[in-house]
N, C-alpha and C. Protein backbone atom coordinates (compact mmCIF):
# COMPACT_ATOMS: atom_id res chain seq x y z
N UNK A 1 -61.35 -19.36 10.47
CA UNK A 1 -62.07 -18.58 9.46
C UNK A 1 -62.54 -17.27 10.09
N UNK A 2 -62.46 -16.09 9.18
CA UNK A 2 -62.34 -14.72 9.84
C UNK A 2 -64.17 -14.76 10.36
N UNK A 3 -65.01 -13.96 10.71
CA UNK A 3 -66.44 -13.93 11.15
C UNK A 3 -66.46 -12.49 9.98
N UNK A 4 -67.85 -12.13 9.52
CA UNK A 4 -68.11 -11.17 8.92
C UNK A 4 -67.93 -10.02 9.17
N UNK A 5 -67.72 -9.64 10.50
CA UNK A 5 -67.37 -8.72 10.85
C UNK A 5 -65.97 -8.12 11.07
N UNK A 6 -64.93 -9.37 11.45
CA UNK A 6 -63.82 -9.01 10.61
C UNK A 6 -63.68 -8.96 9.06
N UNK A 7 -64.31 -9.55 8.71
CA UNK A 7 -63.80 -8.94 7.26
C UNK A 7 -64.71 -7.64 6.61
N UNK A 8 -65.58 -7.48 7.39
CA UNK A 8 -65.96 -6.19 7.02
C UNK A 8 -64.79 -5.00 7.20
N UNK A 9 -64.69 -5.13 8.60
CA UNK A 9 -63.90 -4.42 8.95
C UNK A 9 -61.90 -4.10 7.97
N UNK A 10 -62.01 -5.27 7.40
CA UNK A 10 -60.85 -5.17 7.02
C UNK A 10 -61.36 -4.83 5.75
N UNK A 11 -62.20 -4.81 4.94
CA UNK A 11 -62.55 -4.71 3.90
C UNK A 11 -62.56 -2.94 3.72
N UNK A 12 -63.41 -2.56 5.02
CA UNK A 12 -63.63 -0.53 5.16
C UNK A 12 -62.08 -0.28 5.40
N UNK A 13 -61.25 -0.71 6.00
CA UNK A 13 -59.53 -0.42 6.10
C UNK A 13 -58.80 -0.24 4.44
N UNK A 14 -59.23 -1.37 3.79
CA UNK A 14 -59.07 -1.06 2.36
C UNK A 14 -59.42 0.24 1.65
N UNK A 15 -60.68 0.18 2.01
CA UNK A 15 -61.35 1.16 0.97
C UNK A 15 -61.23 2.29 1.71
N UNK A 16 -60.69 3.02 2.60
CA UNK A 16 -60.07 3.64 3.13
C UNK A 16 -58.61 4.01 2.66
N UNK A 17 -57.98 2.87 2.81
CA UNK A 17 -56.61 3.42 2.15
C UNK A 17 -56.63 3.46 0.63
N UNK A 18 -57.46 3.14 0.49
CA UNK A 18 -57.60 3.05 -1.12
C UNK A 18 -57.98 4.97 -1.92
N UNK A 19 -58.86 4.80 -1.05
CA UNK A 19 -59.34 6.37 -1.86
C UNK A 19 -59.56 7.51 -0.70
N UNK A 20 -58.72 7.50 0.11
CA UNK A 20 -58.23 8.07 1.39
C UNK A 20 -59.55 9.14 1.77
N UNK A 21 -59.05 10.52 1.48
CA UNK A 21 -60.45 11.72 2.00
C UNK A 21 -61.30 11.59 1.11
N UNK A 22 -61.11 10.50 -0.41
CA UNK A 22 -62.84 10.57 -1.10
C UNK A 22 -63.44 9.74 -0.72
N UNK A 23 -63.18 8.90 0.72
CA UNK A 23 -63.76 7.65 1.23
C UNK A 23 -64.72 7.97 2.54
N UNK A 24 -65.90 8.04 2.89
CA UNK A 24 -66.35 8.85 4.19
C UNK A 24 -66.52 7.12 4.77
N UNK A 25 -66.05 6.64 5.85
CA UNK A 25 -67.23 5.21 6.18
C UNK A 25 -67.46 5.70 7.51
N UNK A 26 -68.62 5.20 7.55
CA UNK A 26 -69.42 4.93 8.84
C UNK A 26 -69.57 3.83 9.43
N UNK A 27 -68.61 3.22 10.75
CA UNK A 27 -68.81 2.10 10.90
C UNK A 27 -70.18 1.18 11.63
N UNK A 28 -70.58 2.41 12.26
CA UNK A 28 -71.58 2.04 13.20
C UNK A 28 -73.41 1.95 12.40
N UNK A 29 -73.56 2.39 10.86
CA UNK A 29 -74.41 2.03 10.49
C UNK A 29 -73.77 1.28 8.99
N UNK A 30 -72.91 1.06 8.79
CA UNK A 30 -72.08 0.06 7.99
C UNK A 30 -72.47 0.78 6.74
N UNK A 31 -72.16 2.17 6.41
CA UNK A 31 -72.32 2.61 5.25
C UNK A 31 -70.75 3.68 4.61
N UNK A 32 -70.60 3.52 3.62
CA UNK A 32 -69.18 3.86 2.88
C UNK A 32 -70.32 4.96 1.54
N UNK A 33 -69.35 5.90 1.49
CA UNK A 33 -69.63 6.88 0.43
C UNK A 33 -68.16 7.14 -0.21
N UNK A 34 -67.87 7.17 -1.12
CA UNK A 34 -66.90 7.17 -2.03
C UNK A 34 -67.38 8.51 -2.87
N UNK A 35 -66.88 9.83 -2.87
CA UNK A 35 -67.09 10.75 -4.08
C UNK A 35 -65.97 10.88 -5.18
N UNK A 36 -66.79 10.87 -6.40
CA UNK A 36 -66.69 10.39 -7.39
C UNK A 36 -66.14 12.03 -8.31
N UNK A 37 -65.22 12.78 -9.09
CA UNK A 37 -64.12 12.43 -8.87
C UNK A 37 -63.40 12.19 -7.32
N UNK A 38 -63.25 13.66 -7.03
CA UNK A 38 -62.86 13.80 -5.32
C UNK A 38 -63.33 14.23 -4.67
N UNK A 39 -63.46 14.99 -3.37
CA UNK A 39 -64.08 15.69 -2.33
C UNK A 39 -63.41 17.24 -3.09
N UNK A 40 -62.37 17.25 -3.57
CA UNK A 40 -61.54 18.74 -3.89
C UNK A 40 -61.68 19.14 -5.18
N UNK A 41 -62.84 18.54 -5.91
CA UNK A 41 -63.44 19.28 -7.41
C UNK A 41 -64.77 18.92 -7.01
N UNK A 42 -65.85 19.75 -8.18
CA UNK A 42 -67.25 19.27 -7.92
C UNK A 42 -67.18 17.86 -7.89
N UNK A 43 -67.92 16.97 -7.07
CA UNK A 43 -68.18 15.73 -7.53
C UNK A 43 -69.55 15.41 -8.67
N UNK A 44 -68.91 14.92 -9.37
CA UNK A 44 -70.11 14.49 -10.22
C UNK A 44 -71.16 13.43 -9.72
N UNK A 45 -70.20 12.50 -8.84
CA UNK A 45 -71.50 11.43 -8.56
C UNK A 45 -70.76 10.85 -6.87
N UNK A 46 -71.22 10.63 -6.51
CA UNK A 46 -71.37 9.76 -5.14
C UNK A 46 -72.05 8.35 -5.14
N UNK A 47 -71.10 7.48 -4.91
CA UNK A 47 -71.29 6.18 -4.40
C UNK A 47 -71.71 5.52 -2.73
N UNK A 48 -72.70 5.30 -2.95
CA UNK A 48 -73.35 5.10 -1.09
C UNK A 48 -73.56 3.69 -1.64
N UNK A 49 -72.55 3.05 -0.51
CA UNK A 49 -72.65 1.40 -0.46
C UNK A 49 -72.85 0.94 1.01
N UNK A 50 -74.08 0.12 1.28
CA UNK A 50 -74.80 -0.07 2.74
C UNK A 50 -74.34 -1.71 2.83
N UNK A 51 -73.67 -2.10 4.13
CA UNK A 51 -72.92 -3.41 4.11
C UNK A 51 -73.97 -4.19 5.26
N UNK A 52 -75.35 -4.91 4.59
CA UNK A 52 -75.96 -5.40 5.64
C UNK A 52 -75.40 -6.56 6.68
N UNK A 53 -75.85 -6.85 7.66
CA UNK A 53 -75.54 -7.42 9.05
C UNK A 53 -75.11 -8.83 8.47
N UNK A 54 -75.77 -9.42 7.21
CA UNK A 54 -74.96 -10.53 6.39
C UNK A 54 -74.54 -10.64 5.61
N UNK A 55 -73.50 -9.24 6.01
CA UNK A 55 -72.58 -9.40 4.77
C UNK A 55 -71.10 -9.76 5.11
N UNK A 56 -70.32 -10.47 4.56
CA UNK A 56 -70.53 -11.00 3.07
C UNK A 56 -70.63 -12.33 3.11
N UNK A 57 -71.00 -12.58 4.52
CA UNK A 57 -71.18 -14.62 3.99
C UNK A 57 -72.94 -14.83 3.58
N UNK A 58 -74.12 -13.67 3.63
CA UNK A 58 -74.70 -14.58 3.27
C UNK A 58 -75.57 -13.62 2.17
N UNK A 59 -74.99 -12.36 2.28
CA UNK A 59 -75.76 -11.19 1.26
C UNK A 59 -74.67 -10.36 0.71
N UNK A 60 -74.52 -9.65 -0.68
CA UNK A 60 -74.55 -8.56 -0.97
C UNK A 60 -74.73 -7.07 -0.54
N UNK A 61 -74.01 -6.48 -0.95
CA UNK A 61 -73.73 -5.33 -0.37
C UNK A 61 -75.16 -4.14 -1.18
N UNK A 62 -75.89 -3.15 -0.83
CA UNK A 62 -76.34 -2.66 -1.49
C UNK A 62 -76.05 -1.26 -1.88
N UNK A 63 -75.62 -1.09 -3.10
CA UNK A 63 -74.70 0.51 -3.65
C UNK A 63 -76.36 1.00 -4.66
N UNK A 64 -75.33 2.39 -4.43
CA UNK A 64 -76.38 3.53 -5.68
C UNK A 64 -75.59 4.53 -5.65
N UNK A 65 -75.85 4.98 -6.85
CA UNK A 65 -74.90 5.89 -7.63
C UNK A 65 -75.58 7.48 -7.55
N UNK A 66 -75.45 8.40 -7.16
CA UNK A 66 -75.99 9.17 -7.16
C UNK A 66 -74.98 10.33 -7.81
N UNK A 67 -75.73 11.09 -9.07
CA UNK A 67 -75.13 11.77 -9.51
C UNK A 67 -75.57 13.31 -9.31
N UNK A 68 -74.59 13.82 -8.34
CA UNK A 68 -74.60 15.17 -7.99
C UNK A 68 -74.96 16.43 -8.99
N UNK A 69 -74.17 16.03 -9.73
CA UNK A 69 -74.02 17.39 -10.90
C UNK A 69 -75.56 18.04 -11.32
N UNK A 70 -76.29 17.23 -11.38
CA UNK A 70 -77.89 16.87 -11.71
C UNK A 70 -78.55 17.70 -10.40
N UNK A 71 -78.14 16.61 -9.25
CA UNK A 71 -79.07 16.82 -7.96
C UNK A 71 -78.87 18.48 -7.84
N UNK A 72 -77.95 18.71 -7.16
CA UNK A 72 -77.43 19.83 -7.03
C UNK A 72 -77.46 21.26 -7.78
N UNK A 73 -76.91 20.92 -8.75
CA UNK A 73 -76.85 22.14 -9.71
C UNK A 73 -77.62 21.28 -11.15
N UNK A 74 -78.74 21.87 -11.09
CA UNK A 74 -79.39 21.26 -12.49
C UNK A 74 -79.62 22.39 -13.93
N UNK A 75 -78.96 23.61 -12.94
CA UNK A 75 -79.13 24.64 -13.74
C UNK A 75 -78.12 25.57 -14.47
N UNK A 76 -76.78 25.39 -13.14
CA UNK A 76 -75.50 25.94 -13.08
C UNK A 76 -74.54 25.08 -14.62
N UNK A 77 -73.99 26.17 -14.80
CA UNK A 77 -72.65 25.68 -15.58
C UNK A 77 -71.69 24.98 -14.66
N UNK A 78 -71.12 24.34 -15.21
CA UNK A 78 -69.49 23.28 -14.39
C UNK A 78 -68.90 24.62 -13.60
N UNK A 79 -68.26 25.77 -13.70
CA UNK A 79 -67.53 26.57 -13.41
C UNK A 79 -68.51 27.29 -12.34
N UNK A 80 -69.59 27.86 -12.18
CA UNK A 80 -70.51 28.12 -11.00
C UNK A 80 -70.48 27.04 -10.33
N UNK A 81 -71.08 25.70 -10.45
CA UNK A 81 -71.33 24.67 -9.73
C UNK A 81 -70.25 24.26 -8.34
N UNK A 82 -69.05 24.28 -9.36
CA UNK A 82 -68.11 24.35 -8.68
C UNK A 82 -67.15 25.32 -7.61
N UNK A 83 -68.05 26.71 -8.21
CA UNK A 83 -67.93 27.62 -6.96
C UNK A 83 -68.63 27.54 -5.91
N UNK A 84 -69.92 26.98 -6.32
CA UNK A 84 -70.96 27.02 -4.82
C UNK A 84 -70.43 25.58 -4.22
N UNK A 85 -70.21 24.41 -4.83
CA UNK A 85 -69.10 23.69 -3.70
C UNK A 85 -68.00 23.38 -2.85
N UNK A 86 -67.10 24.61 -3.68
CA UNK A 86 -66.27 24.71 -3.39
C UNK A 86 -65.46 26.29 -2.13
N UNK A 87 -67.00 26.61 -2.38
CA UNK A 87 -66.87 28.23 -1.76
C UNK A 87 -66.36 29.38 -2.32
């Protein structure tokens, strides 16, 4: 039977190949950010999912959704917004 930490590990390999440069992980504080559409348009929202030390045989993972468009530009139109992220 794999230990949690292999399957963590194989689990961030997934989600890695899965959503390739919109995938940032960090292995060494076990946190994954996924931007939401991509890294190469504004993102509207960002997904930060934190994989505690028992995960997954004895806890849940803890995610939050954070929606950029808001944080960021609360004032900007889509078409500015996306210039100041994009340069």
């Amino acid at each position: 039977m794999a230990t949690d930490e292999e399957l963590v590990e194989e689990e961030l390999c997934a989600l890695e190949a899965i959503f390739g440069d919109d995938c940032h992980v960090n292995r060494e504080e076990r946190i994954v950010k996924v931007y939401i559409p991509d890294r190469h348009h504004v993102p509207s929202a960002v997904l930060h999912a934190h994989l505690p030390p028992s995960y997954p045989s004895a806890c849940p993972p803890v995610a939050d959704l954070v929606r950029l468009s808001i944080v960021l530009f609360p004032k900007c139109s889509a078409d500015t917004a996306k210039k100041i992220w994009l340069g």
